[in-house]
Structure formats: C-alpha cells, structure tokens
N, C-alpha and C. Protein backbone atom coordinates (compact mmCIF):
# COMPACT_ATOMS: atom_id res chain seq x y z
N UNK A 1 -55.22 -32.71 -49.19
CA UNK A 1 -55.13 -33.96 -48.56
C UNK A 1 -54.74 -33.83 -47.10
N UNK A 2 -55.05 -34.81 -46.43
CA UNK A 2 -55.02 -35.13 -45.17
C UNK A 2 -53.78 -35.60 -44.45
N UNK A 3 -52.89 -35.40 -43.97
CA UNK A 3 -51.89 -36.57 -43.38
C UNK A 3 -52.64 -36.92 -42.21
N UNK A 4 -52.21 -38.50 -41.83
CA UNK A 4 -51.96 -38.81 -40.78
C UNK A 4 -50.56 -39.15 -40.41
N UNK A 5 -50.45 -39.24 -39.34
CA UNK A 5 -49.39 -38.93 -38.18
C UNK A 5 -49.53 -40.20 -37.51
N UNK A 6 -48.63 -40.83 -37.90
CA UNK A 6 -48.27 -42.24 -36.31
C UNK A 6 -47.74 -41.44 -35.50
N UNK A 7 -48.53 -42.19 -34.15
CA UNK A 7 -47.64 -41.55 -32.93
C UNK A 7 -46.42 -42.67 -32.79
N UNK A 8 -45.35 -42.31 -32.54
CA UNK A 8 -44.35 -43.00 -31.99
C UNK A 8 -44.35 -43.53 -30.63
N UNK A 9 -44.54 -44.47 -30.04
CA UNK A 9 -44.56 -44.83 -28.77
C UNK A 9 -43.53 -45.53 -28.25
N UNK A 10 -42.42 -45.59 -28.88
CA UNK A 10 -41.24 -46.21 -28.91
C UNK A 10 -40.05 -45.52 -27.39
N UNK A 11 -40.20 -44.07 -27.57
CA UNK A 11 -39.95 -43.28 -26.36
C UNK A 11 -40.56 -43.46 -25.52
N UNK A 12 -42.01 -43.85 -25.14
CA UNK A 12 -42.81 -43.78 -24.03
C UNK A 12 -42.44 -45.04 -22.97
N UNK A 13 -42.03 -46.15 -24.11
CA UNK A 13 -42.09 -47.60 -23.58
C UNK A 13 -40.86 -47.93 -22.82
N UNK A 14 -39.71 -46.84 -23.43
CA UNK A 14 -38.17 -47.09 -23.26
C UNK A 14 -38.21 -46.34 -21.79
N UNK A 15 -38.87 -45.26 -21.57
CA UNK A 15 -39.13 -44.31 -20.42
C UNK A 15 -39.68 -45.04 -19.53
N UNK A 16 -40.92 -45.94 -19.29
CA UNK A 16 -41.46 -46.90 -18.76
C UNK A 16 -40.25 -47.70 -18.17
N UNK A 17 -39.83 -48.38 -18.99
CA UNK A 17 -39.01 -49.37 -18.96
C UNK A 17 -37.70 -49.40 -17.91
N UNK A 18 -37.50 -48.13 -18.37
CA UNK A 18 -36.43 -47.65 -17.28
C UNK A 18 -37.10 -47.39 -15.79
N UNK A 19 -37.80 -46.61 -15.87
CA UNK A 19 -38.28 -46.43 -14.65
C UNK A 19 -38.99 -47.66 -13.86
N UNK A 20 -39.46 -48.70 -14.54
CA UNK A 20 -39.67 -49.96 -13.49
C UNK A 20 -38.44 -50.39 -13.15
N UNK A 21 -37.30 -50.13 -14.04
CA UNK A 21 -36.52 -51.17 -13.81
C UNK A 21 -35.77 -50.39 -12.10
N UNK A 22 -35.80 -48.85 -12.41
CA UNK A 22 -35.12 -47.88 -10.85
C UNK A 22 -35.87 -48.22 -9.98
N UNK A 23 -37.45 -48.56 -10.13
CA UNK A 23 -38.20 -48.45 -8.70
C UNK A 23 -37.54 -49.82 -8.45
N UNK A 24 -37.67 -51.01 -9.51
CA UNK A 24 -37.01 -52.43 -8.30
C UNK A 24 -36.33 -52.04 -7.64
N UNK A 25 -34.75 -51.73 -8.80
CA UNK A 25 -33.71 -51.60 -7.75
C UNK A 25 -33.82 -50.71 -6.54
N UNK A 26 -34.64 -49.65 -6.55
CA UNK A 26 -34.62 -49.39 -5.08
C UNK A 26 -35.56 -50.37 -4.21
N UNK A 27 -36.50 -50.95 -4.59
CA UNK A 27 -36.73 -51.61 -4.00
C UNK A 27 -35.87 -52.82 -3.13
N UNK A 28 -35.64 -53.68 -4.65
CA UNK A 28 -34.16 -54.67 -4.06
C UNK A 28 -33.24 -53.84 -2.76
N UNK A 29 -32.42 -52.46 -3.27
CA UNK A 29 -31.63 -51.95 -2.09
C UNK A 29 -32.30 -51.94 -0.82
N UNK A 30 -33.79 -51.30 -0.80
CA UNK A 30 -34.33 -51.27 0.49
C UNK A 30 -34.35 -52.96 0.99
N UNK A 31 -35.04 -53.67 0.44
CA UNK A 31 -34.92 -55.06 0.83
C UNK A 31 -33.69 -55.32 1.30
N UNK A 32 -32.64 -54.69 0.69
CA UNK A 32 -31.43 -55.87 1.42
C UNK A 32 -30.59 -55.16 2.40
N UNK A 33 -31.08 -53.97 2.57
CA UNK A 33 -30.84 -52.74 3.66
C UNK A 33 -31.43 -53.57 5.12
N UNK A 34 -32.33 -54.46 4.79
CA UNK A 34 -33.25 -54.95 6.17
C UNK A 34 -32.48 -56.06 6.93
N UNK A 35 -33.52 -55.91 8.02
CA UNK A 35 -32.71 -56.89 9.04
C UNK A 35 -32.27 -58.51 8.93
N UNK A 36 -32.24 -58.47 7.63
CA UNK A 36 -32.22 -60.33 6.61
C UNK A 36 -32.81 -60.79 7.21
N UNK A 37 -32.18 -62.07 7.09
CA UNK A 37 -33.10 -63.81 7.40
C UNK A 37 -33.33 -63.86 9.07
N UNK A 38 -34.31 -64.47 8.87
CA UNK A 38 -34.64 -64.41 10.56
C UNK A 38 -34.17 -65.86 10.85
N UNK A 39 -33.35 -66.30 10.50
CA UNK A 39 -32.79 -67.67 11.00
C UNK A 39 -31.72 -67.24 11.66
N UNK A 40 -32.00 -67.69 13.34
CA UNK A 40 -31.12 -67.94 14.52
C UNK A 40 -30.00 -68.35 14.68
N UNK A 41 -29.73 -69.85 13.43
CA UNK A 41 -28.43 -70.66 13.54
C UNK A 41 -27.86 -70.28 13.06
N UNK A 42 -26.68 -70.24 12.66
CA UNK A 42 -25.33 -69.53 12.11
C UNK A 42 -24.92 -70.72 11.48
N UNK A 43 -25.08 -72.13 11.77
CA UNK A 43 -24.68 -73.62 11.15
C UNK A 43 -25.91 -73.95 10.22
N UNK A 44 -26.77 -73.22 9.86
CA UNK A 44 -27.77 -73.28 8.81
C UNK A 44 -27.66 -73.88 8.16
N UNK A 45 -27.00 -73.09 6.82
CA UNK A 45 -26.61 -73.28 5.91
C UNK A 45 -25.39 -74.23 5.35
N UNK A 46 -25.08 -74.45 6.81
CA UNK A 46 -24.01 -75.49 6.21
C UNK A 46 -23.73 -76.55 6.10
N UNK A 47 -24.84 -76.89 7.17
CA UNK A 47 -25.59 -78.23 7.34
C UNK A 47 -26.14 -78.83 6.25
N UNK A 48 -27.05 -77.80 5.36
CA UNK A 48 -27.34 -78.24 3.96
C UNK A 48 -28.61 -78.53 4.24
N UNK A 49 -29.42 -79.73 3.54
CA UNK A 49 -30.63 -80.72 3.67
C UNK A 49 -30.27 -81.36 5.03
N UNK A 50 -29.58 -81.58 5.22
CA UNK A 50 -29.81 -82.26 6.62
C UNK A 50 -29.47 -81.80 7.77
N UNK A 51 -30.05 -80.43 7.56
CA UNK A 51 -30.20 -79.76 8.80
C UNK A 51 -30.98 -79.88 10.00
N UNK A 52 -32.09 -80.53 9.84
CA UNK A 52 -33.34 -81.36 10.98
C UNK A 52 -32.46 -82.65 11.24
N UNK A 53 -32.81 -83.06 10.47
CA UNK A 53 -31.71 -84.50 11.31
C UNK A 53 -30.51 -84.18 12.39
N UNK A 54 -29.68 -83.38 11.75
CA UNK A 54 -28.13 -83.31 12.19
C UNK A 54 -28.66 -82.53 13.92
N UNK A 55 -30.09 -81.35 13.82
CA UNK A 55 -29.72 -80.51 14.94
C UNK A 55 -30.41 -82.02 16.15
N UNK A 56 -31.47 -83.27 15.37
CA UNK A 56 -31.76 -83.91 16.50
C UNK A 56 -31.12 -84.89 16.73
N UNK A 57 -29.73 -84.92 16.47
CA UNK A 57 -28.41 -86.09 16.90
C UNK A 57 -27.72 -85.05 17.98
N UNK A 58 -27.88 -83.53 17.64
CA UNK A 58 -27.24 -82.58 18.19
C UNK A 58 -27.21 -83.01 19.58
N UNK A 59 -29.18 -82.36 19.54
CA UNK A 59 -29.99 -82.43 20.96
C UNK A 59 -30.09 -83.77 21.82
N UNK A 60 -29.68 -84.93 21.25
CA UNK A 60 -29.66 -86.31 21.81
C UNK A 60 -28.49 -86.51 22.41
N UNK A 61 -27.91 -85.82 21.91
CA UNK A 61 -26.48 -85.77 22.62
C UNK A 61 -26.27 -85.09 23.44
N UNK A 62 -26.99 -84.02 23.73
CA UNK A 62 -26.90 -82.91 24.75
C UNK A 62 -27.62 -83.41 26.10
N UNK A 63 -28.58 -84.35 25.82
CA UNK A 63 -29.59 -84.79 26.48
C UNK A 63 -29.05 -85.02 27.24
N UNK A 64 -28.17 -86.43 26.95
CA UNK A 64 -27.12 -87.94 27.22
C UNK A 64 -26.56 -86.92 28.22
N UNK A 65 -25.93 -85.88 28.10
CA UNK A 65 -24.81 -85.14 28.69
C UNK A 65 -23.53 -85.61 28.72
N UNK A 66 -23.38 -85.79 27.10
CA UNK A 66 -21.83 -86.47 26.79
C UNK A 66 -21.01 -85.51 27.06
N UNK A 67 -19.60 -85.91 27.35
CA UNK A 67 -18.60 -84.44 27.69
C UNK A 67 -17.43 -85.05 27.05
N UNK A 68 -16.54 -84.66 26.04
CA UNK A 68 -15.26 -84.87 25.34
C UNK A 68 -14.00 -84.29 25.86
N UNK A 69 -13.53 -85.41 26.04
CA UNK A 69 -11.69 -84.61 26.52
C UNK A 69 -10.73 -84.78 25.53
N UNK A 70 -10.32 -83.91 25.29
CA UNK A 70 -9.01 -84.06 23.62
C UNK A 70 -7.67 -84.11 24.34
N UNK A 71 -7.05 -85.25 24.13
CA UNK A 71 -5.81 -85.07 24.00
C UNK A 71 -4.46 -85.55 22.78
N UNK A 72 -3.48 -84.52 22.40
CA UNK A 72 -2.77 -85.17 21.34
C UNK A 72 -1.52 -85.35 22.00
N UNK A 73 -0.96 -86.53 21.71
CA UNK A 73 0.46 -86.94 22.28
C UNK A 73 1.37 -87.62 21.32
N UNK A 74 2.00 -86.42 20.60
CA UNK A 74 2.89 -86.86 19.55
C UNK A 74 2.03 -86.62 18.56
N UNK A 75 1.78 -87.94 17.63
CA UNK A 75 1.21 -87.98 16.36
C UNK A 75 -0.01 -89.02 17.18
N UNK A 76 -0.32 -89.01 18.09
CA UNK A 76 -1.78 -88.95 18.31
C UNK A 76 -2.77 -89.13 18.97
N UNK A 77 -3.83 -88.54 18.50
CA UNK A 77 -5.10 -87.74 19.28
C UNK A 77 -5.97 -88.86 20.13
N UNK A 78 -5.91 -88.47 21.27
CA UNK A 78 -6.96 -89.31 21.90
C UNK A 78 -8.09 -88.73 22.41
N UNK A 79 -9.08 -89.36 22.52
CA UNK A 79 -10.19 -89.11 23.25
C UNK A 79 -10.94 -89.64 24.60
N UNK A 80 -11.62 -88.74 24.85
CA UNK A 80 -12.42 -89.99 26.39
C UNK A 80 -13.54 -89.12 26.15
N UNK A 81 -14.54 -90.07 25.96
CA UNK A 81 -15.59 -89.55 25.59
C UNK A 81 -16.13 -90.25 27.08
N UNK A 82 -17.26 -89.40 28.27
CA UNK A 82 -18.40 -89.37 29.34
C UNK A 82 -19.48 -89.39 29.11
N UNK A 83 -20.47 -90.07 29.68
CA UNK A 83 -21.69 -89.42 29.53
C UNK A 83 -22.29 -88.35 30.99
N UNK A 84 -23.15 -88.30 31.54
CA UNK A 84 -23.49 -87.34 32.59
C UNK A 84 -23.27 -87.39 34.09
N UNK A 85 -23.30 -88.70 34.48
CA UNK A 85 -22.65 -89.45 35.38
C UNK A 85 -20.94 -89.29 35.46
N UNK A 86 -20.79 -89.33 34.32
CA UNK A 86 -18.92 -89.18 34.30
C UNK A 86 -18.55 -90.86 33.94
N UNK A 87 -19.45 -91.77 33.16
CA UNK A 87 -19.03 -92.75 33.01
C UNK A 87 -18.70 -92.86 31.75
N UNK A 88 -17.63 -94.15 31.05
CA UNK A 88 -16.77 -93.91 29.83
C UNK A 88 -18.25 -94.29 29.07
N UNK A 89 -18.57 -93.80 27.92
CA UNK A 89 -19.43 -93.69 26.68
C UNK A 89 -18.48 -94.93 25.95
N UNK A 90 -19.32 -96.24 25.73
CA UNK A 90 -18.01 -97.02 24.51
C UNK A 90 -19.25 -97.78 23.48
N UNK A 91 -18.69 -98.35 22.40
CA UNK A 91 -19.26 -98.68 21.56
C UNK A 91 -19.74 -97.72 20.51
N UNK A 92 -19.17 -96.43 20.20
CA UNK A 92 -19.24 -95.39 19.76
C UNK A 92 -18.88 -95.33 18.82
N UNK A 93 -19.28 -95.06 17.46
CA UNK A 93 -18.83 -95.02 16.06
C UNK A 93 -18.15 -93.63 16.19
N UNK A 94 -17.00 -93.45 15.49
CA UNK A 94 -16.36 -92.15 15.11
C UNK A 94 -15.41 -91.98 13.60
N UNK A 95 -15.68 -90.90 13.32
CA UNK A 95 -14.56 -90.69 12.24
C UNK A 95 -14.34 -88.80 12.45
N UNK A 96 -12.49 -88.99 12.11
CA UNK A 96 -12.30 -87.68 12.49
C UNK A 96 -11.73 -87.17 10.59
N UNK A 97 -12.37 -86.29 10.15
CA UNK A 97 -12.10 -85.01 8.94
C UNK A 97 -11.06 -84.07 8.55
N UNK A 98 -10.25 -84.58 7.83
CA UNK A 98 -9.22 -83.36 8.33
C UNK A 98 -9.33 -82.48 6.80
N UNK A 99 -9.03 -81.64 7.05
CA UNK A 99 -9.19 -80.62 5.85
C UNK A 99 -7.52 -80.06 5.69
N UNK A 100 -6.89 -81.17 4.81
CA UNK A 100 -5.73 -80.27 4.49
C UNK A 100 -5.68 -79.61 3.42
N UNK A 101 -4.89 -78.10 4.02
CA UNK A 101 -4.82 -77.25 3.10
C UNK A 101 -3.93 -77.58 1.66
N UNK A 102 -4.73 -77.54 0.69
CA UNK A 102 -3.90 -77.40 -0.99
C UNK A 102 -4.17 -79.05 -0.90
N UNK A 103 -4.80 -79.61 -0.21
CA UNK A 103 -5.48 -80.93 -0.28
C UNK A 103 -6.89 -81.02 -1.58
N UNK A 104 -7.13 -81.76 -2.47
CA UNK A 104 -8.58 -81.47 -3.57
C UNK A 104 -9.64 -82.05 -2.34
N UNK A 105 -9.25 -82.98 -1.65
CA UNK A 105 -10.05 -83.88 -0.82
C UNK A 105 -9.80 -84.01 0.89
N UNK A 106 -10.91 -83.94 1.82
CA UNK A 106 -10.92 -84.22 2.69
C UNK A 106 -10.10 -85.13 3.40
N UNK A 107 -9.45 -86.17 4.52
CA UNK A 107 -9.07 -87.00 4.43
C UNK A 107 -10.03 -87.31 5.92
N UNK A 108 -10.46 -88.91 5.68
CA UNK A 108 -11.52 -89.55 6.92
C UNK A 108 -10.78 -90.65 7.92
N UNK A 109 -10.55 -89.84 8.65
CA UNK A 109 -9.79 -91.30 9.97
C UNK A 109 -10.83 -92.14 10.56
N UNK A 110 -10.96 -92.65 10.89
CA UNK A 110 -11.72 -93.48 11.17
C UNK A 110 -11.03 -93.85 12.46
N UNK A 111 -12.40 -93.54 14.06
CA UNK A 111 -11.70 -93.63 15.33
C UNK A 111 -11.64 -95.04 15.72
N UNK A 112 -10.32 -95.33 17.04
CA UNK A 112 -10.41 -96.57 17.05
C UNK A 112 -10.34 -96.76 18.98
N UNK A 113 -11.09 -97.54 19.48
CA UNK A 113 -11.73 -97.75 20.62
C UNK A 113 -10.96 -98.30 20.74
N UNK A 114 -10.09 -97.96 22.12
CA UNK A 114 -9.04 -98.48 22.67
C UNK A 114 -9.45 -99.22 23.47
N UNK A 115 -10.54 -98.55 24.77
CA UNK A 115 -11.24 -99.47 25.75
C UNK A 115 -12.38 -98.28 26.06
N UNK A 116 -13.42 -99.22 26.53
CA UNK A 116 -15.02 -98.53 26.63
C UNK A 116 -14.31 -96.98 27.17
N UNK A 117 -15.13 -95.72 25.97
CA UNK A 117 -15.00 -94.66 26.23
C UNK A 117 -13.76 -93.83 26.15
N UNK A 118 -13.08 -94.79 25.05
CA UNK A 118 -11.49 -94.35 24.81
C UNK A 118 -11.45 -94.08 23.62
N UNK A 119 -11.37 -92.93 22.72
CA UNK A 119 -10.94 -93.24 21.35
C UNK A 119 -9.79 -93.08 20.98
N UNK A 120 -9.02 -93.11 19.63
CA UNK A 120 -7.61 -92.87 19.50
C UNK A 120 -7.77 -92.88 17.83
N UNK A 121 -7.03 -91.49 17.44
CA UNK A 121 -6.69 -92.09 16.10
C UNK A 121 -5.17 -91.57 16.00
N UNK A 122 -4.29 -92.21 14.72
CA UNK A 122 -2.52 -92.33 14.35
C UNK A 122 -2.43 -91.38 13.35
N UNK A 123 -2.11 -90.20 13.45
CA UNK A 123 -1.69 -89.79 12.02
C UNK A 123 -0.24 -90.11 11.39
N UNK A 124 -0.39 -90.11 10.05
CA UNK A 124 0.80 -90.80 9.69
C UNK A 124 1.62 -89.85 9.20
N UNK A 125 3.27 -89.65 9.13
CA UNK A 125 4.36 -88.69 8.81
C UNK A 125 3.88 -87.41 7.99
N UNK A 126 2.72 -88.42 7.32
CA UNK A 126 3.04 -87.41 5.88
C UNK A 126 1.42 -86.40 6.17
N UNK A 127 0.96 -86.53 7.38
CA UNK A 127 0.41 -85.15 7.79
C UNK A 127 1.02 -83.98 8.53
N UNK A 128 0.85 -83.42 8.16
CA UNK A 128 1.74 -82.27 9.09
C UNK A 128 1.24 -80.65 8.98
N UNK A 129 1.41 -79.76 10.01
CA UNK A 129 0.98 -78.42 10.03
C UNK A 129 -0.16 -78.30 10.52
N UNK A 130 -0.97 -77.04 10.15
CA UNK A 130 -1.77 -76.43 10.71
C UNK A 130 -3.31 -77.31 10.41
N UNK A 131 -4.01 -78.10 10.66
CA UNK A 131 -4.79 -78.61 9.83
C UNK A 131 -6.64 -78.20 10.93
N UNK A 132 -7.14 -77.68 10.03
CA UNK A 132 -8.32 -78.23 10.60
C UNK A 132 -9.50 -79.22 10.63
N UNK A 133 -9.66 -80.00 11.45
CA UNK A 133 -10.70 -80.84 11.39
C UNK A 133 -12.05 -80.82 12.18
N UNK A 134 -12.64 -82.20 11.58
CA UNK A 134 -13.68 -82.23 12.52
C UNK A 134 -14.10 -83.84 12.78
N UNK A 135 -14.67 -83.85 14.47
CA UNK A 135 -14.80 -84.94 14.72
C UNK A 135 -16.29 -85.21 15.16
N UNK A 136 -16.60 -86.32 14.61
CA UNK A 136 -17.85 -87.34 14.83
C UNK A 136 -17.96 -88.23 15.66
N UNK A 137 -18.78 -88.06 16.48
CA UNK A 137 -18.65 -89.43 17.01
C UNK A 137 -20.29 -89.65 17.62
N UNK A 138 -20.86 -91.30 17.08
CA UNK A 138 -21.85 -91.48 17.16
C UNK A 138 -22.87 -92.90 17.87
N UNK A 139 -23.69 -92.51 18.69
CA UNK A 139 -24.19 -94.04 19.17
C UNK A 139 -25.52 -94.01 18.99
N UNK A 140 -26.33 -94.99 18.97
CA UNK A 140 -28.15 -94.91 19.24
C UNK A 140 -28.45 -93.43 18.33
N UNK A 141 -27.65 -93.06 17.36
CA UNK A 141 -28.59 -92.09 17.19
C UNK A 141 -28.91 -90.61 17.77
N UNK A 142 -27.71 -90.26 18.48
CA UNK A 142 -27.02 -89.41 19.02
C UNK A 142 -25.72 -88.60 18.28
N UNK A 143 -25.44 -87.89 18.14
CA UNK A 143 -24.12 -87.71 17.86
C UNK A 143 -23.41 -86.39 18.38
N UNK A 144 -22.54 -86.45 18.30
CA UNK A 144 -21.79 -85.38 18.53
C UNK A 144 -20.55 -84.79 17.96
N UNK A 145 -20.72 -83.80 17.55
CA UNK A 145 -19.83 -83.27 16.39
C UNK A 145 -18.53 -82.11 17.49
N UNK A 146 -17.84 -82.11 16.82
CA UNK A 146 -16.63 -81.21 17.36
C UNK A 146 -15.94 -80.49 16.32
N UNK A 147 -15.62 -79.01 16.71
CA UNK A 147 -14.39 -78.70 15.60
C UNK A 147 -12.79 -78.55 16.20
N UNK A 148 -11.91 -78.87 15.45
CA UNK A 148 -10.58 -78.85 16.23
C UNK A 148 -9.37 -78.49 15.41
N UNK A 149 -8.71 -77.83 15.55
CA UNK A 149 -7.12 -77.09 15.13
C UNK A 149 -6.04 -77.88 15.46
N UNK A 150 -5.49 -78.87 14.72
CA UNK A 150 -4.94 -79.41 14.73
C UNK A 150 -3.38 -78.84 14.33
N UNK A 151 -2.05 -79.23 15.66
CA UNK A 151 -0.80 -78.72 14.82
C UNK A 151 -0.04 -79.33 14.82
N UNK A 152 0.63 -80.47 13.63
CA UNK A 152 1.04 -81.46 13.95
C UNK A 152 2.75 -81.42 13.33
C-alpha cells in the first residue's frame, strides 16, 4: 500500500505571517523616522474643526491693525484695545478664559466696556495664583485672540 502524506502548511503560514508583520513595522519605523506632517501651524490642532474660520478672524484682525495694551491693577485687568491709526476700537465683544488649576471647568469673564476702546474685567477674592488664560475679543467678524499669565 501506498501512503499519502499531508503536507503541513501550518509552519509556512506562521513564517509568512511573521515576516509581513517585521516588514510593516519597519516600515511604520521608517515612516515615523520622517520629516512628519508638513503642516506649518503649530495652533493646528488645537484649533480643532474650526481651524479655517478661527485663522480668517485671525487675518481680519491683523488687517484692521488692532494693537492690545494689558494692564492689571489690583484685582483688575484692563484693556485698551487700537486699531491702526491708534484710535480706541469700541463696541467690541469680549470674554476672557481662565484655566484654573485643579479647576474640572474653565471659568468665562465676560469683558466690560468701560468707554469706546476700554475693556475691564473684576476678578473676585476667590481667584487667586498663577492662572492662565485667554482673551477674546471680537467685532464685524474679526477677532483677536491673546494668551496671558495671570498672578493674582
């Protein structure tokens, strides 16, 4: 009588298997060895989805040639917002962000126009320390964003 013989191909497939899986990963390593993303902005990603919008409030604002002066006196922050001329910017929507630390939530001030091109906001006792925020402030569709270190 005759035998036949199955071939086992069970080794061949496991050998395969492995070896696609080394060429990815070198592949993957070479890939991420490279010069990454060719995106310019560094605020990319953090912008999110509304990254086109946000950079053309950016550029509208840059246009305007708004210029911001910060000042804090005591418990609080004022502003004088210019446009290119050096005249006061008023009618300006603002809200300023503060990110306190061991905070779950943001907290939103909301700026308050003292007189055309003046803003002002009050923090109250129970802020205090190192805080960082950020400020908005917006007209026509323009805006202008700021970041600021607050030490109160």
């Amino acid at each position: 009588m005759t035998e036949t013989r199955k071939k086992n191909i069970s080794p061949l497939l496991i050998a395969l298997l492995i070896g696609g899986f080394l060429i990815f990963s070198a592949w993957a390593a070479f890939q991420a060895g490279g010069p990454g993303s060719r995106v310019t902005d560094v605020d990319y990603y953090s912008k999110g989805l509304k990254y086109n919008a946000t950079m053309v409030e950016k550029r509208a604002a840059e246009v305007l040639g708004w210029s911001l002066e910060t000042r804090l006196h005591g418990r609080i922050l004022k502003f004088d917002l210019k446009d290119q001329q050096g005249e006061e910017v008023g009618r300006a929507t603002g809200m300023l962000y503060l990110a306190i630390p061991g905070s779950a939530e943001d907290i939103h001030l909301p700026l308050q126009e003292v007189t055309p091109g003046y803003y002002r906001v009050n923090f109250g006792e129970e802020i205090r320390g190192m805080i960082q925020a950020r400020l908005e402030l917006e007209l026509d569709g323009a805006r202008l964003n700021r970041q600021l270190l607050l030490n109160l």
